[in-house]
C-alpha atoms as a PDB file:
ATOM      1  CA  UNK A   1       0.000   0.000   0.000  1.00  0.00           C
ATOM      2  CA  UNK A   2       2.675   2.529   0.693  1.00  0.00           C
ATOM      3  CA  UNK A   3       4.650   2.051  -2.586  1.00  0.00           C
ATOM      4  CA  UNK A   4       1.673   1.948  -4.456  1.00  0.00           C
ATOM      5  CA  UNK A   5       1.687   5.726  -2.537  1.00  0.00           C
ATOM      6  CA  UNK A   6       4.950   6.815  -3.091  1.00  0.00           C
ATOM      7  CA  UNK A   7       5.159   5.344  -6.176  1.00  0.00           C
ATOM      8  CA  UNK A   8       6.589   8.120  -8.722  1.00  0.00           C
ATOM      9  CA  UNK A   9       3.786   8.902 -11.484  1.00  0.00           C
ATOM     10  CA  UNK A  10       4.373  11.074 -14.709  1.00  0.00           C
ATOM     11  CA  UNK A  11       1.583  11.697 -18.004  1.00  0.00           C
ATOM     12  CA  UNK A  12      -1.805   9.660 -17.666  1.00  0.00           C
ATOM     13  CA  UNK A  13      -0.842   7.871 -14.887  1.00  0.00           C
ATOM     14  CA  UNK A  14      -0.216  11.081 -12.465  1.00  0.00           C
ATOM     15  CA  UNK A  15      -3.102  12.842 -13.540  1.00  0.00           C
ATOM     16  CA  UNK A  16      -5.823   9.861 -12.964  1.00  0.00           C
ATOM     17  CA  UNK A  17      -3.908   9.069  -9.565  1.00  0.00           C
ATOM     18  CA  UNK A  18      -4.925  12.897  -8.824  1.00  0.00           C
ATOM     19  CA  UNK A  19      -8.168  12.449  -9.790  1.00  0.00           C
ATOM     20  CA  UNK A  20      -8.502   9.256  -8.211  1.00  0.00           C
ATOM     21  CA  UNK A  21      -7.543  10.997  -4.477  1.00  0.00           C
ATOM     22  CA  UNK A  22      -9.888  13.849  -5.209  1.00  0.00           C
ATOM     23  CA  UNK A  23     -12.746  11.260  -5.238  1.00  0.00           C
ATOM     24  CA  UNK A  24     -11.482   9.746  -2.691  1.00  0.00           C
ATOM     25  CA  UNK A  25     -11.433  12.955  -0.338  1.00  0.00           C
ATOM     26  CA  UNK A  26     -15.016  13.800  -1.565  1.00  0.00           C
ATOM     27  CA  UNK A  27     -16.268  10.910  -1.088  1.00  0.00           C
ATOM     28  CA  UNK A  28     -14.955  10.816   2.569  1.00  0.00           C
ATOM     29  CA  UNK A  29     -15.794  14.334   3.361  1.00  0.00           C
ATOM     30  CA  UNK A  30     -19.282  12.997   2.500  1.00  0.00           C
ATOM     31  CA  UNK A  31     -19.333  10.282   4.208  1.00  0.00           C
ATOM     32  CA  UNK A  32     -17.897  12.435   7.528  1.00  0.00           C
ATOM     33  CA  UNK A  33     -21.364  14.861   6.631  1.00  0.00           C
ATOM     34  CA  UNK A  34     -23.521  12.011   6.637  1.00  0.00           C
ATOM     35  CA  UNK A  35     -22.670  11.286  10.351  1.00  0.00           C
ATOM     36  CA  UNK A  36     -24.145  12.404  13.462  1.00  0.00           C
ATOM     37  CA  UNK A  37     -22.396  15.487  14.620  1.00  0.00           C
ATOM     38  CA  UNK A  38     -21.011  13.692  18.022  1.00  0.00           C
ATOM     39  CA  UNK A  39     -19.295  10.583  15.589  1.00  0.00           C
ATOM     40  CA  UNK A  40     -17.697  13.828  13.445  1.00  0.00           C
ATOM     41  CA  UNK A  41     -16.499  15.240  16.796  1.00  0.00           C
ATOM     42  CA  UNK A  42     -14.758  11.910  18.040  1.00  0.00           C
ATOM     43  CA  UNK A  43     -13.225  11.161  14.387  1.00  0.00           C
ATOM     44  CA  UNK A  44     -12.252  14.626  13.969  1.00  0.00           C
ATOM     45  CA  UNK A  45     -10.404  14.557  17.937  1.00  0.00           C
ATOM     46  CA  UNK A  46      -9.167  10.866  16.692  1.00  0.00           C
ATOM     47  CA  UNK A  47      -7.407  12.141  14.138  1.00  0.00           C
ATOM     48  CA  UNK A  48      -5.913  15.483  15.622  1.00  0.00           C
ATOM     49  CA  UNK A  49      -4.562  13.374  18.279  1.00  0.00           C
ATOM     50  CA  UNK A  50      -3.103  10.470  16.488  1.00  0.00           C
ATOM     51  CA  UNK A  51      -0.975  13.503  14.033  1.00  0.00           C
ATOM     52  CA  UNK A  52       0.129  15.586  17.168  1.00  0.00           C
ATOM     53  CA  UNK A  53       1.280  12.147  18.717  1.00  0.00           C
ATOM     54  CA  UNK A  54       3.210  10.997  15.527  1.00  0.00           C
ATOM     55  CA  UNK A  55       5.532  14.123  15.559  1.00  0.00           C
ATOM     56  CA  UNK A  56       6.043  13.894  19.539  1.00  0.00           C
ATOM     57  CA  UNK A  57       6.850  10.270  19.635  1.00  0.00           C
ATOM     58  CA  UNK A  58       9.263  10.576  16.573  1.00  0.00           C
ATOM     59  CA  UNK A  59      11.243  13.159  18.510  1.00  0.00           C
ATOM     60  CA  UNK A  60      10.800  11.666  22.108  1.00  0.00           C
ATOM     61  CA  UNK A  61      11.790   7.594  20.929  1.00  0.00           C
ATOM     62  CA  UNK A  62      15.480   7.298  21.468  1.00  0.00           C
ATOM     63  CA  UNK A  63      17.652   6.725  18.603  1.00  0.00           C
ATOM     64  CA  UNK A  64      17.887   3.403  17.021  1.00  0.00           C
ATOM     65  CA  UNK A  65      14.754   1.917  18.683  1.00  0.00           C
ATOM     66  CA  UNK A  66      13.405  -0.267  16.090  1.00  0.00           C
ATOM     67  CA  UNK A  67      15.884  -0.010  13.362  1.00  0.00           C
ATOM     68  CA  UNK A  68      18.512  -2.708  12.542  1.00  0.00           C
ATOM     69  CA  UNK A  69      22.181  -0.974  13.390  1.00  0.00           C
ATOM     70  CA  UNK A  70      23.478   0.824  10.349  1.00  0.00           C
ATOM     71  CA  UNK A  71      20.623   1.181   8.188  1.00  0.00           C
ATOM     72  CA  UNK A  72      20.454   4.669   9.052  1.00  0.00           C
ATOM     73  CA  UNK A  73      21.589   7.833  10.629  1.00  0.00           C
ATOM     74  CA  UNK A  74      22.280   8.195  14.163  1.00  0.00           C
ATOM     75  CA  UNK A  75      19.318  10.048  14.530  1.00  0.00           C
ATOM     76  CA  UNK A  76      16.751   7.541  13.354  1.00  0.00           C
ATOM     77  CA  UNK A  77      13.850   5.209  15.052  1.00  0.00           C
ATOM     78  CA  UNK A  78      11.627   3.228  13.616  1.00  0.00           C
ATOM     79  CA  UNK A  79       9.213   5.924  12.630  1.00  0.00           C
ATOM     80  CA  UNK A  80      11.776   8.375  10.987  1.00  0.00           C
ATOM     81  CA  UNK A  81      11.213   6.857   7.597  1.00  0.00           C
ATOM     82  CA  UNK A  82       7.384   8.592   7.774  1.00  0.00           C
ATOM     83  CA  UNK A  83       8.369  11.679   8.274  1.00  0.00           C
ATOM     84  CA  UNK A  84       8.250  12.490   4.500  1.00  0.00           C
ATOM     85  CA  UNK A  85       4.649  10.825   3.645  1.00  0.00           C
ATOM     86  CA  UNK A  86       3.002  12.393   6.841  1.00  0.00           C
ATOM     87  CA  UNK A  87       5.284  15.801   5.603  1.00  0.00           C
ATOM     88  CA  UNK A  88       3.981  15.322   1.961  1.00  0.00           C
ATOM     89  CA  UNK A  89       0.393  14.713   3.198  1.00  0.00           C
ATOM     90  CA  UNK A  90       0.850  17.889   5.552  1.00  0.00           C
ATOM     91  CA  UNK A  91       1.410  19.678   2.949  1.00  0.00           C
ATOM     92  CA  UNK A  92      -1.508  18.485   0.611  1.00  0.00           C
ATOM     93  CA  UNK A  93      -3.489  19.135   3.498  1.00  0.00           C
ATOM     94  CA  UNK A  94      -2.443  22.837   3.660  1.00  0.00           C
ATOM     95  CA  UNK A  95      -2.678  23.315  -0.229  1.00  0.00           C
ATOM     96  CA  UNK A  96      -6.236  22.365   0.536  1.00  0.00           C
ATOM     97  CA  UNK A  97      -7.303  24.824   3.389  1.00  0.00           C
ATOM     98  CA  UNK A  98      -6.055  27.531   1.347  1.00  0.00           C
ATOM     99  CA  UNK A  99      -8.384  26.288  -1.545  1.00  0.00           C
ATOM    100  CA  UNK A 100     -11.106  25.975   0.670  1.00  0.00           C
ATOM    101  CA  UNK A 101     -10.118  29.963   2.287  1.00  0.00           C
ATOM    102  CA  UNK A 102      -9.992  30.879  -1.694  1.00  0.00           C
ATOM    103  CA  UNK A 103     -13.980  29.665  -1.760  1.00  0.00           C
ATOM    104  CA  UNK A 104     -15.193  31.310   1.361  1.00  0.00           C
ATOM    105  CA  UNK A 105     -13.559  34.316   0.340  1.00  0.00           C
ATOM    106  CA  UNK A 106     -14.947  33.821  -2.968  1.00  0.00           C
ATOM    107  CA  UNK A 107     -18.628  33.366  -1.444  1.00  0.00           C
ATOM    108  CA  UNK A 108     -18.012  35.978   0.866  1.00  0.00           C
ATOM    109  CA  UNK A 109     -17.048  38.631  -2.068  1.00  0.00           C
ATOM    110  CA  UNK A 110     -19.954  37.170  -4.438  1.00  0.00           C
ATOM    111  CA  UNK A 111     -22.980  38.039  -2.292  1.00  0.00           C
ATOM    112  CA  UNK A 112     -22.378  41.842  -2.687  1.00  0.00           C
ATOM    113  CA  UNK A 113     -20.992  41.820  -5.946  1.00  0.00           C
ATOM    114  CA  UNK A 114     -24.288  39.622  -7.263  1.00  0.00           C
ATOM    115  CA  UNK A 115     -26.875  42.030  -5.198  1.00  0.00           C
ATOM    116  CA  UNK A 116     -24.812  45.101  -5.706  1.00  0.00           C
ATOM    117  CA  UNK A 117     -24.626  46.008  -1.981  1.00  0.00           C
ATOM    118  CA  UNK A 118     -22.631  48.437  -0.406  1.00  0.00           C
ATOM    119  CA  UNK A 119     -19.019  48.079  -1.165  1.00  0.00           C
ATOM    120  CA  UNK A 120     -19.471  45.908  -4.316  1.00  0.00           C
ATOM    121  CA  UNK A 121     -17.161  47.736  -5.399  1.00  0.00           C
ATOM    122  CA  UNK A 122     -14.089  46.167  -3.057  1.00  0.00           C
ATOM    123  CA  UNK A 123     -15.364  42.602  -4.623  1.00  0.00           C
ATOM    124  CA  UNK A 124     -14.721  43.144  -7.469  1.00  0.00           C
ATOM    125  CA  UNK A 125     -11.377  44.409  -6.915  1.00  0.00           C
ATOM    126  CA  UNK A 126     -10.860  40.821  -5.464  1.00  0.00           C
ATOM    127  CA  UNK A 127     -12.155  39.127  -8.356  1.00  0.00           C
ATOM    128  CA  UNK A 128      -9.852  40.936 -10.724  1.00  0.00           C
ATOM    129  CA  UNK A 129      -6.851  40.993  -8.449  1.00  0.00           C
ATOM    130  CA  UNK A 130      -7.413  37.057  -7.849  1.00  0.00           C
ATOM    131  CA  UNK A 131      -7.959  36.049 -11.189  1.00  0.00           C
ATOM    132  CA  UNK A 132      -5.359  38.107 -12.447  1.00  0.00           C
ATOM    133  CA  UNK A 133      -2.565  37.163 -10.452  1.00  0.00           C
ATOM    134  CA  UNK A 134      -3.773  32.909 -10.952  1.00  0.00           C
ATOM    135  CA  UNK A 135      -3.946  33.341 -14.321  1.00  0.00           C
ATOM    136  CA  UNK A 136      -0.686  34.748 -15.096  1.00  0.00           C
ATOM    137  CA  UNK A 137       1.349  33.263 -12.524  1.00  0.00           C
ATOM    138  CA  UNK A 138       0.424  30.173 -13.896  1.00  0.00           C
ATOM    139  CA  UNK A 139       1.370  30.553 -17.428  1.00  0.00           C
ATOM    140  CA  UNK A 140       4.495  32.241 -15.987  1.00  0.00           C
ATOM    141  CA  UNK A 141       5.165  29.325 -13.911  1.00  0.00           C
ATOM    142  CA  UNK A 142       4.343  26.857 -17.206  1.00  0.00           C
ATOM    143  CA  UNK A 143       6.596  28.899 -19.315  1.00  0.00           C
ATOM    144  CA  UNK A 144       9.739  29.023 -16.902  1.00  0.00           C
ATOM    145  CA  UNK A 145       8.913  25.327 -17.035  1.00  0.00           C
ATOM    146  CA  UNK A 146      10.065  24.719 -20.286  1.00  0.00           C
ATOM    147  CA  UNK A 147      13.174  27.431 -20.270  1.00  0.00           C
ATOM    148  CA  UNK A 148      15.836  25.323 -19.310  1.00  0.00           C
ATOM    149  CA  UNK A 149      18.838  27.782 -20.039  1.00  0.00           C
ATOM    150  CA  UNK A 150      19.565  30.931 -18.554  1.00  0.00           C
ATOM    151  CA  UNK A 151      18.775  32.537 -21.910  1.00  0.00           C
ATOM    152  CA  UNK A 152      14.942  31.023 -22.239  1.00  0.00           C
ATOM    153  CA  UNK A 153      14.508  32.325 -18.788  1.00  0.00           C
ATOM    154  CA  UNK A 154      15.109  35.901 -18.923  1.00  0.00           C
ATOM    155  CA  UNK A 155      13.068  35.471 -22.510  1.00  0.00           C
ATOM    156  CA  UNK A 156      10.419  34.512 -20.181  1.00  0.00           C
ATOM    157  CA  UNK A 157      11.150  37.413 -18.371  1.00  0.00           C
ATOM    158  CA  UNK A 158      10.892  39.685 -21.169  1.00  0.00           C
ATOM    159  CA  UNK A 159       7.829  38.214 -22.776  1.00  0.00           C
ATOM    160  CA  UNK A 160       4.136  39.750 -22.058  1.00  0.00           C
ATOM    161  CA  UNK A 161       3.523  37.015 -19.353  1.00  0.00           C
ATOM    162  CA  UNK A 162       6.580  38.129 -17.695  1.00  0.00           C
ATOM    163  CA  UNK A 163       6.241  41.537 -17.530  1.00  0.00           C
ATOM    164  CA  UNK A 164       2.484  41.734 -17.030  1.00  0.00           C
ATOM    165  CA  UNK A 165       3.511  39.134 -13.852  1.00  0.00           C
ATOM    166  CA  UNK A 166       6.441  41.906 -12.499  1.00  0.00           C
ATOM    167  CA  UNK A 167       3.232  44.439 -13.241  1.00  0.00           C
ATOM    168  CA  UNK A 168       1.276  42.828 -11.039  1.00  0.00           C
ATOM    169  CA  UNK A 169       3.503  41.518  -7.914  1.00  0.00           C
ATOM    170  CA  UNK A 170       6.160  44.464  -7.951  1.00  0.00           C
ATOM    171  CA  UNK A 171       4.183  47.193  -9.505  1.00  0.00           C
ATOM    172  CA  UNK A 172       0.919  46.221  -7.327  1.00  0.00           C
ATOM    173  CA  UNK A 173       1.088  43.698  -4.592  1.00  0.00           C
ATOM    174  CA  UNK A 174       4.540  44.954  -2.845  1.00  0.00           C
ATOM    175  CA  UNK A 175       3.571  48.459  -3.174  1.00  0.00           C
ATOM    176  CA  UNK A 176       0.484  47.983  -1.969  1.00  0.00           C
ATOM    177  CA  UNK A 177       2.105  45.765   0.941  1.00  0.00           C
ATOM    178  CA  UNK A 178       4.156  48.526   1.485  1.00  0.00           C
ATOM    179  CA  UNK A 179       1.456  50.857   1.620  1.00  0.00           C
ATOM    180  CA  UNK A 180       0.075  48.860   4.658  1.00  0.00           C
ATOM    181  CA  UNK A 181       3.214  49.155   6.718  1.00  0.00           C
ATOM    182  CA  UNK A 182       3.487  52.499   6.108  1.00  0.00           C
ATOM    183  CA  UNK A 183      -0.121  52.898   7.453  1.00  0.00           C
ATOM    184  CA  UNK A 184       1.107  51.220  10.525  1.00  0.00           C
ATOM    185  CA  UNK A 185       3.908  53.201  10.911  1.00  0.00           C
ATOM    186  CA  UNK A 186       1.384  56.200  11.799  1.00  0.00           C
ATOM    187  CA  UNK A 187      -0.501  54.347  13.724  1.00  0.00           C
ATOM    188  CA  UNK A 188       2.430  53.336  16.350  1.00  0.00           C
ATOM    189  CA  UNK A 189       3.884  56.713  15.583  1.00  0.00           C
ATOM    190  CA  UNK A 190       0.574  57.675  17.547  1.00  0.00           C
ATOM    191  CA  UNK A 191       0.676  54.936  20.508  1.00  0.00           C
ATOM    192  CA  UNK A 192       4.384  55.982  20.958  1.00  0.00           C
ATOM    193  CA  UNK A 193       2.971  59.757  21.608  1.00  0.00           C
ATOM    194  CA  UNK A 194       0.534  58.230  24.039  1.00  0.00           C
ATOM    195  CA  UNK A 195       2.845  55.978  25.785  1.00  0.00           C
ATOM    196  CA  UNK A 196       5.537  58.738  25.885  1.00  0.00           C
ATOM    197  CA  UNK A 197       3.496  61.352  27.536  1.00  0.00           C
ATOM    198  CA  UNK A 198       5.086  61.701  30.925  1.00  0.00           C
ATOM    199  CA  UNK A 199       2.747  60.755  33.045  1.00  0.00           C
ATOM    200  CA  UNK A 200       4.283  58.461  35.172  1.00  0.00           C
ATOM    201  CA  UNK A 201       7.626  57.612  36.254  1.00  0.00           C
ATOM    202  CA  UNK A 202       7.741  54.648  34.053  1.00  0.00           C
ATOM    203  CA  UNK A 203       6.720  56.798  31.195  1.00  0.00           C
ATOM    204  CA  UNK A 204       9.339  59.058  31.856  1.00  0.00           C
ATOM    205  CA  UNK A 205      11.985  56.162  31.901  1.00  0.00           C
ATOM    206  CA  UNK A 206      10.364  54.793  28.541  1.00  0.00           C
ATOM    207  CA  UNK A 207      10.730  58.325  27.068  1.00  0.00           C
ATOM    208  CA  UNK A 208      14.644  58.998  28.392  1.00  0.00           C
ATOM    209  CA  UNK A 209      15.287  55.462  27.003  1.00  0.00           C
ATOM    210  CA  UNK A 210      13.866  56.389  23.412  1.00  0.00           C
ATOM    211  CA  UNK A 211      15.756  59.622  23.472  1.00  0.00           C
ATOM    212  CA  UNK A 212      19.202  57.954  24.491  1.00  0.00           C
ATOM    213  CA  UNK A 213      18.742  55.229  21.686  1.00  0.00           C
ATOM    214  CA  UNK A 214      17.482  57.423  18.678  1.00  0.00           C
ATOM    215  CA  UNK A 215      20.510  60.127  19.443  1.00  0.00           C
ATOM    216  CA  UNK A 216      23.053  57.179  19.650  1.00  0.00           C
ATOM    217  CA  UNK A 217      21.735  55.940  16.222  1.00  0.00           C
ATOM    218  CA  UNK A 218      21.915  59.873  14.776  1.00  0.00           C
ATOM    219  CA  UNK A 219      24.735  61.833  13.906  1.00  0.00           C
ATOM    220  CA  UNK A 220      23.983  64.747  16.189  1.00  0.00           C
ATOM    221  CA  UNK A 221      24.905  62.141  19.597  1.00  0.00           C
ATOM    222  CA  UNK A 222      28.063  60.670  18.556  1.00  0.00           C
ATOM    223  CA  UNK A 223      29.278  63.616  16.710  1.00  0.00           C
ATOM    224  CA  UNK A 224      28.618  67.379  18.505  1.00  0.00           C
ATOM    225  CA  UNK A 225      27.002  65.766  21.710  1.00  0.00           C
ATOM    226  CA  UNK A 226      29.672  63.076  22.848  1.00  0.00           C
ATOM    227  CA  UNK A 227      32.041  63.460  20.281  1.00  0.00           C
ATOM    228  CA  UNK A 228      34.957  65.032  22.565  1.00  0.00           C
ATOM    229  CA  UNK A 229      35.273  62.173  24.481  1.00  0.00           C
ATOM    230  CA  UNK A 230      38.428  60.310  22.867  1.00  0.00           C
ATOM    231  CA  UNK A 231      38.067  56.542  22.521  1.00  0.00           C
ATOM    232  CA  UNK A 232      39.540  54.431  25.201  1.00  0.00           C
ATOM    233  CA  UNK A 233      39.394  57.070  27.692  1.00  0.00           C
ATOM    234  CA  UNK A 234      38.475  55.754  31.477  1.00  0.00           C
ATOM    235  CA  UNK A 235      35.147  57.859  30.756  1.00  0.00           C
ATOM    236  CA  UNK A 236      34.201  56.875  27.376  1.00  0.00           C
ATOM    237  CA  UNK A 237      31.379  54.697  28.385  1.00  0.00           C
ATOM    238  CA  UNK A 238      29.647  57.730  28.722  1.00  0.00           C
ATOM    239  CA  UNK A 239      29.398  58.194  25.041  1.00  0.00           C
ATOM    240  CA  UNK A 240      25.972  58.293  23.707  1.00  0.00           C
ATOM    241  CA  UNK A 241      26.671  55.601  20.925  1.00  0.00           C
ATOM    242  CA  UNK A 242      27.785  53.115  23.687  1.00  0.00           C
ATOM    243  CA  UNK A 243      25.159  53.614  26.154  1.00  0.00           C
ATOM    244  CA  UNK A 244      22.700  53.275  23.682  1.00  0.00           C
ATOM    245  CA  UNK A 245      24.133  50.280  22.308  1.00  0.00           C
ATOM    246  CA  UNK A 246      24.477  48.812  25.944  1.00  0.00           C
ATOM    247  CA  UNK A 247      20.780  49.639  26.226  1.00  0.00           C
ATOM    248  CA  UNK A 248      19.892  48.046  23.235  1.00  0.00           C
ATOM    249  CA  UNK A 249      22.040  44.942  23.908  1.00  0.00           C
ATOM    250  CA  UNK A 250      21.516  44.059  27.359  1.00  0.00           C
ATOM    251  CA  UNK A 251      17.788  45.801  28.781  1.00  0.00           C
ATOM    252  CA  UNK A 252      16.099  45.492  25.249  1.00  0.00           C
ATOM    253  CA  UNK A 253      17.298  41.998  24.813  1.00  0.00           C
ATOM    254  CA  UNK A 254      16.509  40.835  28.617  1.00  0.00           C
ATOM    255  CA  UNK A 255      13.107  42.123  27.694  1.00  0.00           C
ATOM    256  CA  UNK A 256      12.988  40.206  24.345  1.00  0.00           C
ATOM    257  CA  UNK A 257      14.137  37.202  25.674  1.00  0.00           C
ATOM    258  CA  UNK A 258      11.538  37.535  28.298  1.00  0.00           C
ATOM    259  CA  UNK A 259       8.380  38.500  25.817  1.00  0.00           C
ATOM    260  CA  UNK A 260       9.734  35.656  23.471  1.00  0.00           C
ATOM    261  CA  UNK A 261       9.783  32.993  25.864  1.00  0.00           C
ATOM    262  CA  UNK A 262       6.197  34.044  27.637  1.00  0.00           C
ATOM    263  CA  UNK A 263       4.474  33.967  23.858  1.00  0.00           C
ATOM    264  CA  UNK A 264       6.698  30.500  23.351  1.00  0.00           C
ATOM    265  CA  UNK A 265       4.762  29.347  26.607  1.00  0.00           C
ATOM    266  CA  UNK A 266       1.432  30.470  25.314  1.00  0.00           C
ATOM    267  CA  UNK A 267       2.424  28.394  22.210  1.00  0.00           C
ATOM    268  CA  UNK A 268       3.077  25.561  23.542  1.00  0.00           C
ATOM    269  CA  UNK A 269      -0.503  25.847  25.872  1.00  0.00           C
ATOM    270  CA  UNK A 270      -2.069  26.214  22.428  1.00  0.00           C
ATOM    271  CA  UNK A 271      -0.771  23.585  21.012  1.00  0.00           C
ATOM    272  CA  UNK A 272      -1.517  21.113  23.876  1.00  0.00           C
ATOM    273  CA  UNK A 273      -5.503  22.585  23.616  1.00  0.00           C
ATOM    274  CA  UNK A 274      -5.639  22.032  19.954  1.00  0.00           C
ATOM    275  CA  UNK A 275      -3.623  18.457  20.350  1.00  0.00           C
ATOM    276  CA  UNK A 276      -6.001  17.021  23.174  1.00  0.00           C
ATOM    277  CA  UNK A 277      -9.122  18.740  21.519  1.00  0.00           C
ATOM    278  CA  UNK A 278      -9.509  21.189  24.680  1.00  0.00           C
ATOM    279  CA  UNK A 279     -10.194  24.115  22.593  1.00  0.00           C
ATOM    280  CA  UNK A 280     -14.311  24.659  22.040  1.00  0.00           C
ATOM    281  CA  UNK A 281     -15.889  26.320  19.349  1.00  0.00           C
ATOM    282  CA  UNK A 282     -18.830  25.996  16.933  1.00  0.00           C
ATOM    283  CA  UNK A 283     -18.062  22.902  15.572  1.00  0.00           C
ATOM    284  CA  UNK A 284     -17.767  21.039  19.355  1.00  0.00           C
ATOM    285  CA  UNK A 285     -20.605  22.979  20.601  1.00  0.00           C
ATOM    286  CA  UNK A 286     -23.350  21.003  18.486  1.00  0.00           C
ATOM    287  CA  UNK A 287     -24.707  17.658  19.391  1.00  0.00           C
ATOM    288  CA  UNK A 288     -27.087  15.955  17.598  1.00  0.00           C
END
């Protein structure tokens, strides 16, 4: 069964195999529909469980444990040898949540473009941009397919799909990414004037700190403010570029190290909910 998996296909063969497992997952998604909502709930949990435990056992089973001695790395046990399939089918997985997010976004953008409602007019921009971007990507992506020498590639390149492809992602999607972040950039520009406002004495420290850091990182510190202080004198520690780089180095990264390892703790709590199934929502609030 698991060669008949793995096995390699290419022409005919590869595209009835794909056809073959997209019946297959319709036909079980129907199947899981057809079921009381408590038997979905205890397949679904079944299943979560069994992939969270495949990973932790695979990383918790000492090396060697079920694999004859140099057959393979040092590192192995006897479920190594799955980590590809269950990677592969991880993956297929994923490639199909975004198709399904595609079709609720779709659904979601259809109902006002169809009725004309309010704001029809930001659907439609989704449409285009969607459609646009799929369609040309694509043939880009077939086209660099068949350039196998530097020269067919930038040919590619230079062609309509190319360009209209550079239109799209440089000329539209990382401007208008960049258009985002630059939005942001106001908006924390504004919590920074409410969190600086001295208020308090911790918003007074916060606001010293800020000053210290931004002149050591400005001409104006390092140059006219601190700049008569010659280098390895016993009071150059004073200078503006190295206190601010000691406050960026050891404060600022205590505090990092602190924030990363509290959101690494919520992570893992997370993870345990979604493993075990503790985590409620629509889905295991129904009962038939």
């Amino acid at each position: 069964m698991g060669a008949f998996i793995t096995t390699p296909r290419h022409g005919i063969q590869l595209a009835l195999f794909v056809l073959g497992s997209v019946l297959a997952f319709a036909l079980a998604m129907a199947a899981m529909h057809a079921l009381p909502t408590r038997y979905r709930r205890w397949i679904t949990v079944l299943f979560t469980f069994v992939a969270g435990l495949f990973y932790l056992a695979e990383f918790v089973i000492p090396a060697g444990v079920g694999v004859p001695a140099g057959s393979s790395r040092a590192t192995d046990n006897f479920l190594s040898k799955y980590l590809d399939p269950v990677g592969n089918a991880s993956a297929i997985i994923f490639a199909v949540a975004v198709g399904m997010g595609i079709l609720n976004l779709a659904r979601v953008n259809g109902a006002p473009l169809l009725r004309g409602r309010p704001g029809w007019q930001n659907s439609l921009a989704f449409f285009a941009g969607l459609i646009a971007m799929t369609v040309v990507g694509l043939t880009r992506w077939h086209a660099m397919l068949g350039a196998t020498t530097p020269a067919a590639r930038r040919a590619v390149e230079a062609a309509l799909v190319g360009r209209l492809y550079h239109l799209l992602f440089d000329g539209f999607y990382s401007n208008l990414g960049g258009t985002v972040f630059a939005l942001l950039a106001f908006y924390i520009v504004s919590a920074s004037y409410r969190a600086f406002r001295l208020r308090s004495r911790e918003a007074t420290l916060m606001m010293v700190t800020a000053f210290i850091v931004m002149l050591g990182n400005v001409p104006v510190g390092p140059t006219y403010l601190t700049g008569w202080i010659p280098e390895g004198h016993w009071f150059s520690f004073a200078k503006v570029e190295h206190v601010s780089d000691w406050i960026m180095s050891v404060p600022n990264m205590a505090a990092q190290r602190a924030l990363i390892f509290g959101i690494m703790m919520g992570v893992i709590a997370m993870s345990l909910r979604v493993w075990l199934s503790l985590e409620r929502g629509h889905f295991f609030g129904q009962e038939d």
